[in-house]
PDB file of N, CA and C in Angstrom:
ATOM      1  N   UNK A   1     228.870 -79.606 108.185  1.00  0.00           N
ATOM      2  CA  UNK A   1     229.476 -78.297 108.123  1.00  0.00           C
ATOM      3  C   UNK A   1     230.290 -78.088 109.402  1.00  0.00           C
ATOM      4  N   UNK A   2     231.462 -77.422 109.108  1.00  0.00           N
ATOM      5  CA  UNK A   2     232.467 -77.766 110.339  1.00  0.00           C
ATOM      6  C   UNK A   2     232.856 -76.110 110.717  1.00  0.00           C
ATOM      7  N   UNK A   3     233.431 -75.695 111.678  1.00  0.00           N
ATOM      8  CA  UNK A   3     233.456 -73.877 112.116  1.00  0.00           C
ATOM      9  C   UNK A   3     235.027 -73.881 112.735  1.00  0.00           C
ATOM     10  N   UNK A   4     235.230 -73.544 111.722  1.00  0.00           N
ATOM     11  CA  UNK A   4     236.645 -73.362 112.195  1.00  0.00           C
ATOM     12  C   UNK A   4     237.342 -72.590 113.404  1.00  0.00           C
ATOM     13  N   UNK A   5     238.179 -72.850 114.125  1.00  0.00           N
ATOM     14  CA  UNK A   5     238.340 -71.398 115.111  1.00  0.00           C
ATOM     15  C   UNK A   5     239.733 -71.537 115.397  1.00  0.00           C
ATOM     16  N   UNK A   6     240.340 -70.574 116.081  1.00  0.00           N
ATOM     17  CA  UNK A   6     241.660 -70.348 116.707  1.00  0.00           C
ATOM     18  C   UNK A   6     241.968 -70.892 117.529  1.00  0.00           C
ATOM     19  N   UNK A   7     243.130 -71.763 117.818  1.00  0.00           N
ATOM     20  CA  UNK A   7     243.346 -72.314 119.233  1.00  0.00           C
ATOM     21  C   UNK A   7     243.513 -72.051 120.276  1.00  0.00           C
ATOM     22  N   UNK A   8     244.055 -70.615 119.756  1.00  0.00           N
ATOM     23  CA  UNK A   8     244.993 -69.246 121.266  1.00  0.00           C
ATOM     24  C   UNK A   8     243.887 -68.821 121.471  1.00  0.00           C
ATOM     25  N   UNK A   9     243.252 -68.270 120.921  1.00  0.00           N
ATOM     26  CA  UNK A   9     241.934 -67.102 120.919  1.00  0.00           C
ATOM     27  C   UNK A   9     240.630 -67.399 120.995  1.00  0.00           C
ATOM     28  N   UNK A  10     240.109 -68.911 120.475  1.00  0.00           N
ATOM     29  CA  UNK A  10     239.206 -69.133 120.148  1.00  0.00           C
ATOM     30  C   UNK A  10     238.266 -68.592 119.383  1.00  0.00           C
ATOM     31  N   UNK A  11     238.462 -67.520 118.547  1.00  0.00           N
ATOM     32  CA  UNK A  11     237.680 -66.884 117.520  1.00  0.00           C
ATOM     33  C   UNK A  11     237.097 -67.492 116.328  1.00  0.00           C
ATOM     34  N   UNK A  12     235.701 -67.246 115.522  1.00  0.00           N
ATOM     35  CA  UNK A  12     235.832 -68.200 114.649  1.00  0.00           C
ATOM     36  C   UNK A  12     236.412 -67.559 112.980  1.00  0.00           C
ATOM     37  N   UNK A  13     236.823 -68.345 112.406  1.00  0.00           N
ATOM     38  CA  UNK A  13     237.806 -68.177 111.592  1.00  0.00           C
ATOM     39  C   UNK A  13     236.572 -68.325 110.106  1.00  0.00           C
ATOM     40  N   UNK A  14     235.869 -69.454 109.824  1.00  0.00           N
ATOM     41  CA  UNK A  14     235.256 -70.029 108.380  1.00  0.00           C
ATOM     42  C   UNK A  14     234.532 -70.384 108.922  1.00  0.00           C
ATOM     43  N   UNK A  15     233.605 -71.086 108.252  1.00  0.00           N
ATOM     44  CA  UNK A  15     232.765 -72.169 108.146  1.00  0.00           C
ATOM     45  C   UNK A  15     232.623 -73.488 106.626  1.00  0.00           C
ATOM     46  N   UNK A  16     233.197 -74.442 107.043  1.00  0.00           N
ATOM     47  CA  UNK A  16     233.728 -75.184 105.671  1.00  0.00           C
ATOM     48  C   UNK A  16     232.919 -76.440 105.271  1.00  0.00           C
ATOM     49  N   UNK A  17     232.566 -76.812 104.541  1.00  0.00           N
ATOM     50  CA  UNK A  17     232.053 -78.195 104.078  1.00  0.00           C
ATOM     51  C   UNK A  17     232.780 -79.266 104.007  1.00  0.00           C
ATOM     52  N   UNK A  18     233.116 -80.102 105.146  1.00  0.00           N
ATOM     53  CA  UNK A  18     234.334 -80.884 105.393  1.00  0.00           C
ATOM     54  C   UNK A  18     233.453 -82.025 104.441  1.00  0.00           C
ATOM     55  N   UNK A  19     233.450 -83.456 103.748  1.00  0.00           N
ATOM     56  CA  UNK A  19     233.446 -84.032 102.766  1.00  0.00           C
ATOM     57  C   UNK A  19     234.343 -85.566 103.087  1.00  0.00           C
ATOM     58  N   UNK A  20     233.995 -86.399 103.978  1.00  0.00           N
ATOM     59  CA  UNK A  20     234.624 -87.343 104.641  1.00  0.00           C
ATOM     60  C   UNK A  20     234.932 -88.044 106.001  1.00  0.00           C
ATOM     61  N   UNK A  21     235.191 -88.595 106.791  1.00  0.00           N
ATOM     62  CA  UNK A  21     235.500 -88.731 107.793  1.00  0.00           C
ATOM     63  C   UNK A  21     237.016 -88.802 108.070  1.00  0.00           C
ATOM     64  N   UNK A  22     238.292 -88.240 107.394  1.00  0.00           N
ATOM     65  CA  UNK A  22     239.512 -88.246 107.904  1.00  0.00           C
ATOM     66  C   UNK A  22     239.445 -86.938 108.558  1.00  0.00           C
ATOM     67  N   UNK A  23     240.520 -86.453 109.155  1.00  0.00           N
ATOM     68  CA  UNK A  23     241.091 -85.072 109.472  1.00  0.00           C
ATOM     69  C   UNK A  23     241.182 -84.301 108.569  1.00  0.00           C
ATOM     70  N   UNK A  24     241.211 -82.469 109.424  1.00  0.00           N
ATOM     71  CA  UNK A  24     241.303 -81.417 108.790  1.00  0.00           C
ATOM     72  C   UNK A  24     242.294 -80.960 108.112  1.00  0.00           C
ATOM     73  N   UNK A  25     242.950 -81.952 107.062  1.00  0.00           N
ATOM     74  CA  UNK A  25     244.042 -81.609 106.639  1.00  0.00           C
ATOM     75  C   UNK A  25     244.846 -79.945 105.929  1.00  0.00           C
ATOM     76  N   UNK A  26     243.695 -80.406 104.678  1.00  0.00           N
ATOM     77  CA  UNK A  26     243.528 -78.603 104.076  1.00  0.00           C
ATOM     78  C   UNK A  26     242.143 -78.485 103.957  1.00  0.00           C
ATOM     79  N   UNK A  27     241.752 -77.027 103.499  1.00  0.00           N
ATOM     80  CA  UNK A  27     240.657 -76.488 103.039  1.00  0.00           C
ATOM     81  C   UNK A  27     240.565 -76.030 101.997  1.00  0.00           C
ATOM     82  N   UNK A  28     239.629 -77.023 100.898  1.00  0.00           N
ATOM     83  CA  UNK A  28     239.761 -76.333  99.925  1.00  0.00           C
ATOM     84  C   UNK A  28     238.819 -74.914  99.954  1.00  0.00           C
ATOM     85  N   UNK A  29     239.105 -74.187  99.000  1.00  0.00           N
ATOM     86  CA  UNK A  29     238.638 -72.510  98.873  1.00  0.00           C
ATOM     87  C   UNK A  29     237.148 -72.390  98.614  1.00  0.00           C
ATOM     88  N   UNK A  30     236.686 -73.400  97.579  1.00  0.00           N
ATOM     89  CA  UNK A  30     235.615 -73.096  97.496  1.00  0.00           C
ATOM     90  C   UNK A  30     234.740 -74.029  97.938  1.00  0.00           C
ATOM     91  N   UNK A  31     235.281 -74.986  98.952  1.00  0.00           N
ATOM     92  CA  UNK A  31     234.155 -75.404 100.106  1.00  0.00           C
ATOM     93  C   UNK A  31     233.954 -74.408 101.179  1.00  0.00           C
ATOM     94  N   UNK A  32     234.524 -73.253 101.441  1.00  0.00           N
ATOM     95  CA  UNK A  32     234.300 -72.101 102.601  1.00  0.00           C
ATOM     96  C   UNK A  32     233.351 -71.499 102.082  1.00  0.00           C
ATOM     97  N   UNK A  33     232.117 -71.750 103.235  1.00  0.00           N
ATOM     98  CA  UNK A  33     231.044 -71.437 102.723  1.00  0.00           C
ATOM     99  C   UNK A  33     230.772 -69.617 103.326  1.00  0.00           C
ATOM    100  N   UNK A  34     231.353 -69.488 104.614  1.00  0.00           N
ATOM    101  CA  UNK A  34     231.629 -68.032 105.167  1.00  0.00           C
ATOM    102  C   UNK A  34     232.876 -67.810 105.504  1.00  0.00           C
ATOM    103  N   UNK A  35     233.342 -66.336 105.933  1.00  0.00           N
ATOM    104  CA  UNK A  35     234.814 -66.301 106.120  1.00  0.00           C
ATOM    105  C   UNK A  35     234.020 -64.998 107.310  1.00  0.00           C
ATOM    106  N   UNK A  36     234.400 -65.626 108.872  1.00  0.00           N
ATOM    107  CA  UNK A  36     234.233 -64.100 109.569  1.00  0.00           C
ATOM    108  C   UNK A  36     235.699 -63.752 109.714  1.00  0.00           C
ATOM    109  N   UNK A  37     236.993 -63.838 110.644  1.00  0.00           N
ATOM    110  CA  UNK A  37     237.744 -63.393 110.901  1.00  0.00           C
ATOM    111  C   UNK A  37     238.859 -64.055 110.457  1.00  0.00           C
ATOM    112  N   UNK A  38     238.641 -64.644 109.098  1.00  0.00           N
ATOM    113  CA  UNK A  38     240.571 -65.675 108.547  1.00  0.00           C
ATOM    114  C   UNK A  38     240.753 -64.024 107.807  1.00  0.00           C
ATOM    115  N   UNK A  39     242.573 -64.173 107.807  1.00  0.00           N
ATOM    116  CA  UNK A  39     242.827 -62.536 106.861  1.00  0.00           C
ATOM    117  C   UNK A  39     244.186 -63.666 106.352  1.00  0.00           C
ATOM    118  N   UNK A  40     244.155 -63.146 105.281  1.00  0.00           N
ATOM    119  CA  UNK A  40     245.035 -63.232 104.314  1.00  0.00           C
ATOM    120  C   UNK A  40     246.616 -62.609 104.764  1.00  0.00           C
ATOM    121  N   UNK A  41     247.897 -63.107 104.643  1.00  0.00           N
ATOM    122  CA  UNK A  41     248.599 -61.779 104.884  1.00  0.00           C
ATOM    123  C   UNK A  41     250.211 -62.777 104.315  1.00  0.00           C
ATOM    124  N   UNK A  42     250.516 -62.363 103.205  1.00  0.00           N
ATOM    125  CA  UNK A  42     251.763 -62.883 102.866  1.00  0.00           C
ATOM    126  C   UNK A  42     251.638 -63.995 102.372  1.00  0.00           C
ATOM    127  N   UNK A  43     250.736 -65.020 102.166  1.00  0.00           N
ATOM    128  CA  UNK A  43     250.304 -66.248 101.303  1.00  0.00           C
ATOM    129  C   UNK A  43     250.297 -67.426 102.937  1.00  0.00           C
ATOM    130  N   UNK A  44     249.874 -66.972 103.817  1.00  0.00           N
ATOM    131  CA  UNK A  44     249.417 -67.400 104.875  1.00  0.00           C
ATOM    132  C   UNK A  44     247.852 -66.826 105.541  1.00  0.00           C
ATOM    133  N   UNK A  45     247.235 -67.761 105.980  1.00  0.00           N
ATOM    134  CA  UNK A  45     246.242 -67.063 106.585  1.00  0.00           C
ATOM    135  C   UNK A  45     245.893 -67.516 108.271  1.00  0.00           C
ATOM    136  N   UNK A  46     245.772 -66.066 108.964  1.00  0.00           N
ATOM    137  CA  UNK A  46     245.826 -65.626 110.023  1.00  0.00           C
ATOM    138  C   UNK A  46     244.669 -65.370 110.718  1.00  0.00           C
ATOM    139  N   UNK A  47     244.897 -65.348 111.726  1.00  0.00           N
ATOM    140  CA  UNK A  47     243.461 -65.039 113.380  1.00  0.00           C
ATOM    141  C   UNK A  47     243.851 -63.639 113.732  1.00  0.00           C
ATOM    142  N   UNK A  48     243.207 -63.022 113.450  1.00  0.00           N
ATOM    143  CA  UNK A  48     243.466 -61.416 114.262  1.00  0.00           C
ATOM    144  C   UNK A  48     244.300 -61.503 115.220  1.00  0.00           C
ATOM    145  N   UNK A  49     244.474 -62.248 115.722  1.00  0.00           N
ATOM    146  CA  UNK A  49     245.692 -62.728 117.178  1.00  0.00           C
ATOM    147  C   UNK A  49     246.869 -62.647 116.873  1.00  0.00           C
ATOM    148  N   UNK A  50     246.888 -62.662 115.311  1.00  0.00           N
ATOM    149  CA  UNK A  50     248.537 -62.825 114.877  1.00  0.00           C
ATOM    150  C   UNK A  50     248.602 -64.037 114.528  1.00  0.00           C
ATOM    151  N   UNK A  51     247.932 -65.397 115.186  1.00  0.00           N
ATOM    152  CA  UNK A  51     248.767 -66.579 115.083  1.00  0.00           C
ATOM    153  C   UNK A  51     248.155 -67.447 113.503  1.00  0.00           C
ATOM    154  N   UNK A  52     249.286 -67.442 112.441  1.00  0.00           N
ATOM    155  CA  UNK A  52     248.975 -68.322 111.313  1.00  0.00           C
ATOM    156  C   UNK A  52     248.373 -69.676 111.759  1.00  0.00           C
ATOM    157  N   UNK A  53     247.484 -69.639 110.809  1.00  0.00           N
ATOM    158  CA  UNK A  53     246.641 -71.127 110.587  1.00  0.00           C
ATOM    159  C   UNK A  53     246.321 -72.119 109.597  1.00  0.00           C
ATOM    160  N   UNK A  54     247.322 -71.656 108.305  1.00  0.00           N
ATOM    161  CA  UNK A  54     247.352 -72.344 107.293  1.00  0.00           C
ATOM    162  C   UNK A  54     248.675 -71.658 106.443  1.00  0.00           C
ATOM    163  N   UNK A  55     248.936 -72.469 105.340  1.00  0.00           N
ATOM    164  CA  UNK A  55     249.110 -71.727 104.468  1.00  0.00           C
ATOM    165  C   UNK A  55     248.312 -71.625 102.898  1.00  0.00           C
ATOM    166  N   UNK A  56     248.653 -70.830 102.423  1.00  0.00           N
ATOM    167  CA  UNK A  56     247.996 -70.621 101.121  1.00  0.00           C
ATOM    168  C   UNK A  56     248.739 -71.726  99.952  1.00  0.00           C
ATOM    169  N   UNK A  57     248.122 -72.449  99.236  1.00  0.00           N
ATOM    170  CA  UNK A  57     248.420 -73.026  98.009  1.00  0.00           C
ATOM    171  C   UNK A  57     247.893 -72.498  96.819  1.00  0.00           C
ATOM    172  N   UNK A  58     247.490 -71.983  96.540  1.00  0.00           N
ATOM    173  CA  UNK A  58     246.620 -71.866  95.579  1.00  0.00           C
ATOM    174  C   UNK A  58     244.853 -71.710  95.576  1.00  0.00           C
ATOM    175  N   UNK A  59     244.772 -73.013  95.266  1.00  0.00           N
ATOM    176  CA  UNK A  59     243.156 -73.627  95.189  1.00  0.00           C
ATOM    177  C   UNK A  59     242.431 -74.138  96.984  1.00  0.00           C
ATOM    178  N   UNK A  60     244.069 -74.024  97.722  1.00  0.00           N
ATOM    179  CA  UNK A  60     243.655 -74.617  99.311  1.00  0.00           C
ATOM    180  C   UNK A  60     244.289 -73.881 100.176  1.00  0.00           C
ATOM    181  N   UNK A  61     243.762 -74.240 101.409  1.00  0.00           N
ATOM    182  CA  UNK A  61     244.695 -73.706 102.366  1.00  0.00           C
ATOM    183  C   UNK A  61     245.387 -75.423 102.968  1.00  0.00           C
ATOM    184  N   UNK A  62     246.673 -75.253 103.232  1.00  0.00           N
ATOM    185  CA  UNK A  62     247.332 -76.272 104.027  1.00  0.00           C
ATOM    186  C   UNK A  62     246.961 -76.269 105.453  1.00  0.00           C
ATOM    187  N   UNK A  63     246.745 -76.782 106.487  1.00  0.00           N
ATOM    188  CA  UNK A  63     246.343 -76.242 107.658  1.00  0.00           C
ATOM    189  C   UNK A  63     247.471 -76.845 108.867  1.00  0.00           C
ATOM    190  N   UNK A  64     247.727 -75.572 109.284  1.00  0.00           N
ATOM    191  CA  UNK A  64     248.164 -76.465 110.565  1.00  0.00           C
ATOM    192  C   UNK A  64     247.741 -77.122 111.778  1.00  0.00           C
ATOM    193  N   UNK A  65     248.403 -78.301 112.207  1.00  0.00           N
ATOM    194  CA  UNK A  65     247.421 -78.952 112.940  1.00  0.00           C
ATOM    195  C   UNK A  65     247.055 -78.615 114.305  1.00  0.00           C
ATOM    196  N   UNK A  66     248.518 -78.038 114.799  1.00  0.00           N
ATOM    197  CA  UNK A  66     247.816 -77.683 116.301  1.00  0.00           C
ATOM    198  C   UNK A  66     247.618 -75.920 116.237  1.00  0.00           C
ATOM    199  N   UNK A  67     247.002 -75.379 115.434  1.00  0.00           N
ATOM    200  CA  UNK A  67     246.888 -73.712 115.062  1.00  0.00           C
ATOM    201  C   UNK A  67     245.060 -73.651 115.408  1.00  0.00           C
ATOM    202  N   UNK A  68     244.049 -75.206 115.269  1.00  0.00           N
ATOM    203  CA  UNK A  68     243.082 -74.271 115.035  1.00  0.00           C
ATOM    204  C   UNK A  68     242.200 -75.493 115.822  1.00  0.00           C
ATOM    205  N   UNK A  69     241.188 -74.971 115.828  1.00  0.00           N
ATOM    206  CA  UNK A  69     240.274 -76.573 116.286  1.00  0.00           C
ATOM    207  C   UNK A  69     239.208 -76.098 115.535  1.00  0.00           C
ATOM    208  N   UNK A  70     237.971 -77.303 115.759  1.00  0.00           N
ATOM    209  CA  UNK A  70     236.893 -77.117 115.240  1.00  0.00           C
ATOM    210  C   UNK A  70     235.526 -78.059 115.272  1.00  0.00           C
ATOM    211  N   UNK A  71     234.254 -77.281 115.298  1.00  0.00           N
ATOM    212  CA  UNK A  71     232.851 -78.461 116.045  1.00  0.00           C
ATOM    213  C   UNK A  71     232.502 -78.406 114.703  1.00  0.00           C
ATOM    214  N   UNK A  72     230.956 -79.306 114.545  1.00  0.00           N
ATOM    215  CA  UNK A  72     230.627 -79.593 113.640  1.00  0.00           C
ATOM    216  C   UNK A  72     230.185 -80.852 113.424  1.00  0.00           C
ATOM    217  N   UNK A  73     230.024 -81.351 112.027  1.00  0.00           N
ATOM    218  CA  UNK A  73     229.966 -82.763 111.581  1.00  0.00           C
ATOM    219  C   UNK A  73     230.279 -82.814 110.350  1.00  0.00           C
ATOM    220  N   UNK A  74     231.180 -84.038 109.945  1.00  0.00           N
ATOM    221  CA  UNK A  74     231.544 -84.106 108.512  1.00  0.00           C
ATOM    222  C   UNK A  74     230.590 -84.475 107.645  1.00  0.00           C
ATOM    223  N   UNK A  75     231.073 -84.867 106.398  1.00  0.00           N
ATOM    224  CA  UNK A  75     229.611 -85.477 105.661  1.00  0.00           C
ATOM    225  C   UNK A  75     230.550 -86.358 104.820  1.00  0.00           C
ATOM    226  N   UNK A  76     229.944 -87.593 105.215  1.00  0.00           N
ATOM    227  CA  UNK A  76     230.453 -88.734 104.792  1.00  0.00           C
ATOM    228  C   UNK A  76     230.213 -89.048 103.533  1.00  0.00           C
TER     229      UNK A  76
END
């Protein structure tokens, strides 16, 4: 389980069921197992800071790469 957060702000954003050992490419929707501070806003989703951290597809979020970091462990 991996915790998503902001890069500017460091806030945490999700908590996701990452499913592999590559990178955080996207997130799918219904591996987010909590949501404290991601907001929705225009088919992007955002850090209270203002700064976008994905975009919206549909079924995922796209993520950008230098927008967010994150601890954890995957599950292989």
């Amino acid at each position: 389980m991996l915790t998503i957060h902001c890069a500017a702000c460091r806030k945490k954003l999700w908590r996701y069921d990452k499913i592999g050992p590559g990178e955080v490419l996207r997130c799918h929707k219904n591996r987010i197992k909590k949501m404290y501070n991601g907001q929705i806003h225009e088919h992007k989703i955002r850090c209270p800071c203002g700064k976008d951290i994905g975009i919206d597809k549909g079924t995922l979020y796209k993520m950008i790469a230098k927008a967010f970091t994150y601890k954890g462990t995957k599950r292989n």
